[in-house]
Protein backbone atom coordinates (compact mmCIF):
# COMPACT_ATOMS: atom_id res chain seq x y z
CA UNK A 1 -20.16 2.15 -5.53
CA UNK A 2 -20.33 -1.46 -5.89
CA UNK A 3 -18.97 -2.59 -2.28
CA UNK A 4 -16.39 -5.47 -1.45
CA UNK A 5 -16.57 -8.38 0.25
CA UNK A 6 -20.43 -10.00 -0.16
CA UNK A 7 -21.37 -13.37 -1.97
CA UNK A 8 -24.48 -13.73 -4.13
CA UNK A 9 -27.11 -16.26 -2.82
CA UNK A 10 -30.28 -16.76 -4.96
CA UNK A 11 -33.34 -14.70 -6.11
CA UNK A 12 -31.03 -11.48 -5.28
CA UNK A 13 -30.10 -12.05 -1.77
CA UNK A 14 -26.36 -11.48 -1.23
CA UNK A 15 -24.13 -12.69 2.22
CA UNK A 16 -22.10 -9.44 3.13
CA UNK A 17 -18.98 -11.04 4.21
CA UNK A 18 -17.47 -7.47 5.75
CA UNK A 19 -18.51 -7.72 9.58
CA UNK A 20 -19.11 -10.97 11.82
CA UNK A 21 -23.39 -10.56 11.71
CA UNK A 22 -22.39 -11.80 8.04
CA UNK A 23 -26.13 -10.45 6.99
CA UNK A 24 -28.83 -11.74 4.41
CA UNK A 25 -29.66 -9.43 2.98
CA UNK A 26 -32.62 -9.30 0.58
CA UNK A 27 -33.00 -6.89 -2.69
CA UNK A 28 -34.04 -3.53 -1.76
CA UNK A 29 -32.92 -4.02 2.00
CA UNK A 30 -29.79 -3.31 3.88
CA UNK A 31 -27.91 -4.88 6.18
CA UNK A 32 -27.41 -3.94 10.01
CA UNK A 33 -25.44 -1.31 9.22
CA UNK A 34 -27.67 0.61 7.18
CA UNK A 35 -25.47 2.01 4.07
CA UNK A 36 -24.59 -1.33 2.70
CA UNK A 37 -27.96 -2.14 0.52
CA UNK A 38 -28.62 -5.10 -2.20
CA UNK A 39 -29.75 -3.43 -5.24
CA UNK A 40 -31.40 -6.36 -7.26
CA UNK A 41 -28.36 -8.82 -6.64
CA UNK A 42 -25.52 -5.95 -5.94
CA UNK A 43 -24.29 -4.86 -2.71
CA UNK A 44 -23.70 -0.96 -2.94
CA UNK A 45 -21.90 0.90 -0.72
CA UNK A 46 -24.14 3.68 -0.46
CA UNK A 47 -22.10 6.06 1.99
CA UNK A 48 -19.04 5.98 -0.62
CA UNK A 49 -17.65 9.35 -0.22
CA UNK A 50 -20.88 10.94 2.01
CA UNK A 51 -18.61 12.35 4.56
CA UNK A 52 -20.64 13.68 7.68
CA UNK A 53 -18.05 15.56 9.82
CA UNK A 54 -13.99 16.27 9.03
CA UNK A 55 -11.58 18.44 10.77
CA UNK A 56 -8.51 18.58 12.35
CA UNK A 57 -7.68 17.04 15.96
CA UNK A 58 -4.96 16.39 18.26
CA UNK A 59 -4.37 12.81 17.47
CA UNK A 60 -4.57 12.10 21.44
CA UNK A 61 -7.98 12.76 20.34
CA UNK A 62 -8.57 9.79 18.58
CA UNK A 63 -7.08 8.73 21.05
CA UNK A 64 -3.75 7.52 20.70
CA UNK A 65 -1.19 8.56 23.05
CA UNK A 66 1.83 6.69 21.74
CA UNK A 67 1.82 7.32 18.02
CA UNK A 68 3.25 10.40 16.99
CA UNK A 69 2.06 12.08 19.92
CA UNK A 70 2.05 16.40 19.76
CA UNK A 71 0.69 16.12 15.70
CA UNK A 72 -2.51 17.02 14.31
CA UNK A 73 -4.40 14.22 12.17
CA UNK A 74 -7.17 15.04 9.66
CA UNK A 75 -10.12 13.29 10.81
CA UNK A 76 -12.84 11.84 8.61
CA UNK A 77 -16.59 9.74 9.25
CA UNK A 78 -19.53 9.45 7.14
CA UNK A 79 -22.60 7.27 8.00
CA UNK A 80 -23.58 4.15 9.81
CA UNK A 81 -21.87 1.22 11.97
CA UNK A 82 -22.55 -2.37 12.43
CA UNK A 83 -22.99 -2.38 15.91
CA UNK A 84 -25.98 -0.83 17.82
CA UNK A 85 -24.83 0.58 21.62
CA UNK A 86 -27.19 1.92 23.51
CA UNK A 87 -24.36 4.90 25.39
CA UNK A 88 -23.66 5.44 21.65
CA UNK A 89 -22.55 9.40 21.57
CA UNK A 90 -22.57 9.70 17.75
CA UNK A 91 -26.20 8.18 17.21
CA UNK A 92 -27.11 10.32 15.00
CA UNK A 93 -24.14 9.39 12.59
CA UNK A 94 -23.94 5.81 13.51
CA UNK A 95 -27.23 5.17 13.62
CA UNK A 96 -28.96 6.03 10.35
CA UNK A 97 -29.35 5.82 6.26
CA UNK A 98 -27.78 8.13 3.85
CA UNK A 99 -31.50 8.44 3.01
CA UNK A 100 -32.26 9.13 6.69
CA UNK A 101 -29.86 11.27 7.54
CA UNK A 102 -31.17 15.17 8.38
CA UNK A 103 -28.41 16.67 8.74
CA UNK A 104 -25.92 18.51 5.54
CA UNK A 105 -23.25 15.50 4.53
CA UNK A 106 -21.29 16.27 1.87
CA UNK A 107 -19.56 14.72 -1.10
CA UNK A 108 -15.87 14.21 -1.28
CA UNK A 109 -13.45 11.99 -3.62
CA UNK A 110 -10.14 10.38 -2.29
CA UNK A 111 -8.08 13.22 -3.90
CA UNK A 112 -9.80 15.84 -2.09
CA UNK A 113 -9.37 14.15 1.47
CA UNK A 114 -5.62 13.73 0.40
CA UNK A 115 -5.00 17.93 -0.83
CA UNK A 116 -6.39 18.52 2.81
CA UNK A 117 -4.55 16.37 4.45
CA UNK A 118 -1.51 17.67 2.78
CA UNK A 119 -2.68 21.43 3.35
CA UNK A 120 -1.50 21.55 7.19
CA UNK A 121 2.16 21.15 8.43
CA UNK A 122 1.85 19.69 11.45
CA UNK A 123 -0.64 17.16 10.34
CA UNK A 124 0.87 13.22 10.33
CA UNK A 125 -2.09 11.61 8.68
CA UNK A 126 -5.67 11.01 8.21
CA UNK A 127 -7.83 8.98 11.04
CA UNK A 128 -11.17 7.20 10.12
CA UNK A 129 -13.50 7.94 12.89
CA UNK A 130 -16.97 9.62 14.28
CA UNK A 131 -19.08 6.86 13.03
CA UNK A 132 -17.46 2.89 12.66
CA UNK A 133 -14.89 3.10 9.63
CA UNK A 134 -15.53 -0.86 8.63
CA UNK A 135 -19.09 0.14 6.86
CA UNK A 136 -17.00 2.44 4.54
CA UNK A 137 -14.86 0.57 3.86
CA UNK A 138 -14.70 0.76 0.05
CA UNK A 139 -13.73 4.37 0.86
CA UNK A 140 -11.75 4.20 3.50
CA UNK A 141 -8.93 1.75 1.74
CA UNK A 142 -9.34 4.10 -1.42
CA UNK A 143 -8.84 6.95 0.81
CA UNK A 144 -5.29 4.75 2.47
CA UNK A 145 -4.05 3.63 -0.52
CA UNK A 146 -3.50 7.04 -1.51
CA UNK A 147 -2.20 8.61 1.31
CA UNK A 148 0.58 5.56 1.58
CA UNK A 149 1.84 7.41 -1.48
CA UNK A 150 2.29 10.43 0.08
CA UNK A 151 3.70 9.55 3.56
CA UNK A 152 0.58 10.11 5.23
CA UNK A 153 -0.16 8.08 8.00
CA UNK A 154 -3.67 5.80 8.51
CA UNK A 155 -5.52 5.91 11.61
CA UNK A 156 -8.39 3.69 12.14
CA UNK A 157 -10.71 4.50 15.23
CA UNK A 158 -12.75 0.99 15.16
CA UNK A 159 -15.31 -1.29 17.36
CA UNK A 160 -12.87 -3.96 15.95
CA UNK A 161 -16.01 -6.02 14.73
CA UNK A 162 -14.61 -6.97 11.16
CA UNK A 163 -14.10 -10.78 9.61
CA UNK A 164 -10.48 -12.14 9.11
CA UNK A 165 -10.15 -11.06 5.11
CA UNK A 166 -11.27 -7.51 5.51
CA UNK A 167 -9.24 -6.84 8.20
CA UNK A 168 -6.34 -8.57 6.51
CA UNK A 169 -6.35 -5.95 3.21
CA UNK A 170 -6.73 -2.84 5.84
CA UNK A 171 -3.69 -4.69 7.53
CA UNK A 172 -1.48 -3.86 3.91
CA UNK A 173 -2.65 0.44 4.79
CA UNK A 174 -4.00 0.84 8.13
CA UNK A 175 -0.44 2.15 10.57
CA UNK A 176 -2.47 2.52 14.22
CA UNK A 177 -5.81 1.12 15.16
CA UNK A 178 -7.43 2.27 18.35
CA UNK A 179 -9.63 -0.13 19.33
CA UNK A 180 -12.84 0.70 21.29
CA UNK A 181 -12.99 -2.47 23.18
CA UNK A 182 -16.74 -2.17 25.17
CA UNK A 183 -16.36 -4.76 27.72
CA UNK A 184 -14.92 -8.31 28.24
CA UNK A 185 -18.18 -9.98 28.96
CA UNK A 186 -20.11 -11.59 26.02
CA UNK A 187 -23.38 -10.46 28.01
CA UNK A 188 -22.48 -7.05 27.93
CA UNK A 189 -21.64 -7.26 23.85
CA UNK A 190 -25.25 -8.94 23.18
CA UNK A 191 -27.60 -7.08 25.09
CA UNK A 192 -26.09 -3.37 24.93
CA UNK A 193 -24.34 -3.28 21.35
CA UNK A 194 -26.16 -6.11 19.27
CA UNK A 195 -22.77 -7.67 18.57
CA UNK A 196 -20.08 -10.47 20.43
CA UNK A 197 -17.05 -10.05 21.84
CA UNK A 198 -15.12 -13.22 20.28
CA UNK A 199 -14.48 -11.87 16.95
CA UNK A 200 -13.27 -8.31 18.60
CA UNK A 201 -10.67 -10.62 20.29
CA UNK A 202 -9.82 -12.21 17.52
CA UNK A 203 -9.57 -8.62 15.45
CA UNK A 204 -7.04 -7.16 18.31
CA UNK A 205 -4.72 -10.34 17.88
CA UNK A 206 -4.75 -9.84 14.46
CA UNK A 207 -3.59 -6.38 14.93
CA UNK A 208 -1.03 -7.57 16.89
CA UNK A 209 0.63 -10.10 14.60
CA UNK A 210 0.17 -8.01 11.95
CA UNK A 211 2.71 -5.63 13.85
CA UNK A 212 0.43 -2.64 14.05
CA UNK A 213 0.24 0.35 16.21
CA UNK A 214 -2.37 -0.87 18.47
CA UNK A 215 -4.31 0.85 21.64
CA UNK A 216 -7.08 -0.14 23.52
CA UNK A 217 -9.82 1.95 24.68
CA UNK A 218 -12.65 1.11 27.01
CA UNK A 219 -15.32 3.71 28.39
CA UNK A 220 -16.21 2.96 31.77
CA UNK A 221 -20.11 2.37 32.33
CA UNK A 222 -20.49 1.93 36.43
CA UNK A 223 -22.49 -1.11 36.85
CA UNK A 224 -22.26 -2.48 33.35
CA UNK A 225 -18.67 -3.08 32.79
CA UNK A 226 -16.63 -1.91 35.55
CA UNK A 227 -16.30 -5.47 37.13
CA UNK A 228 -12.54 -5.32 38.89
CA UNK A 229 -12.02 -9.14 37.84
CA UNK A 230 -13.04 -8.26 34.17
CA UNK A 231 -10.98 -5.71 33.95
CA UNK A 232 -7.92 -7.60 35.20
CA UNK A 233 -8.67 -10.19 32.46
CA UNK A 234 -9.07 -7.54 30.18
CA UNK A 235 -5.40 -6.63 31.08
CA UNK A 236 -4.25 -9.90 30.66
């Protein structure tokens, strides 16, 4: 699947545009995030429909705890993410190739993650989640478009590292974003997750205006990020 949101350079390097590292990204090679590869001048989206793990969760799970709290929600990942944490639980998920990857993935179009979705009662919609939703992103939105049209809701379980346009078209689909937010220190961002904080920042005010369900979720690392005076600006 040809993938969205990438600019063609010269001699068949592309910009991906997606996520703030904004890669070069020669032919044959892939970006940070591993599944989005230049194929002579073409940025595919290799992890289009690859799902690695799907099942059914409490949504306080996700976790939300203030959007339709009590329901189940049909949660879906596949491969890859753009940043790299070190206290990453899903490494072996996040952190590899479709090529890579040893364990069984499996193949699923849009339609079938909808009929699922739709098989359970109690279930309100489907959550993107396990590994960082923004690197499938092409089948993510494909997956939200059609679940809008059956009163499904869309639950996105994100680092929040995304650029302004992206974000923007997940903005028209997207009802409740739970933002893992893994510090407030720009230190912390570079030297444990490869990333920055600023455009994380930016992506939770844009949430915000864009009159989202929004909650914020921060795991605790003593000595790394449990400053008191952090977390009070955090707050703020």
């Amino acid at each position: 699947m040809e993938a969205l949101f990438y600019h063609k350079i010269d001699n068949e390097k592309i910009k991906c545009v997606l996520c703030p590292h904004n890669c070069i990204i020669n032919n044959g090679k892939s970006g940070i995030c591993k599944v989005r590869v230049n194929t002579k001048g073409i940025l595919i989206s290799e992890n289009y429909g690859v799902v690695s793990s799907i099942g059914f969760d409490p949504i306080e799970k996700k976790p939300l705890y203030h959007f339709y709290p009590g329901t189940e929600i049909l949660s879906v990942g596949s491969l890859g993410c753009n940043l790299q944490c070190k206290f990453c639980q899903n490494w072996q998920i996040s952190q590899t190739s479709v090529s890579e990857f040893g364990r069984e993935s499996r193949f699923y179009k849009p339609d079938k993650i909808i009929d699922l979705a739709l098989s359970r009662e109690n279930n309100s919609g489907i959550a993107y989640t396990y590994n960082e939703p923004v690197v499938f992103f092409e089948f993510m939105i494909d997956i939200a478009k059609k679940a809008k049209e059956h009163n499904l809701k869309n639950v996105m379980v994100t680092n929040g590292f995304i650029n302004k346009e992206p974000l923007n078209e997940l903005n028209k689909y997207i009802d409740a974003y739970s933002v893992d937010l893994k510090a407030f220190n720009n230190d912390f961002f570079t030297k444990y997750t490869k990333s920055k904080l600023e455009p994380v920042k930016e992506s939770l005010l844009n949430i915000t205006k864009a009159g989202k369900h929004l909650e914020i979720t921060t795991l605790v690392i003593p000595g790394l990020n449990d400053n008191p005076e952090e977390f009070e600006q955090m707050v703020k």
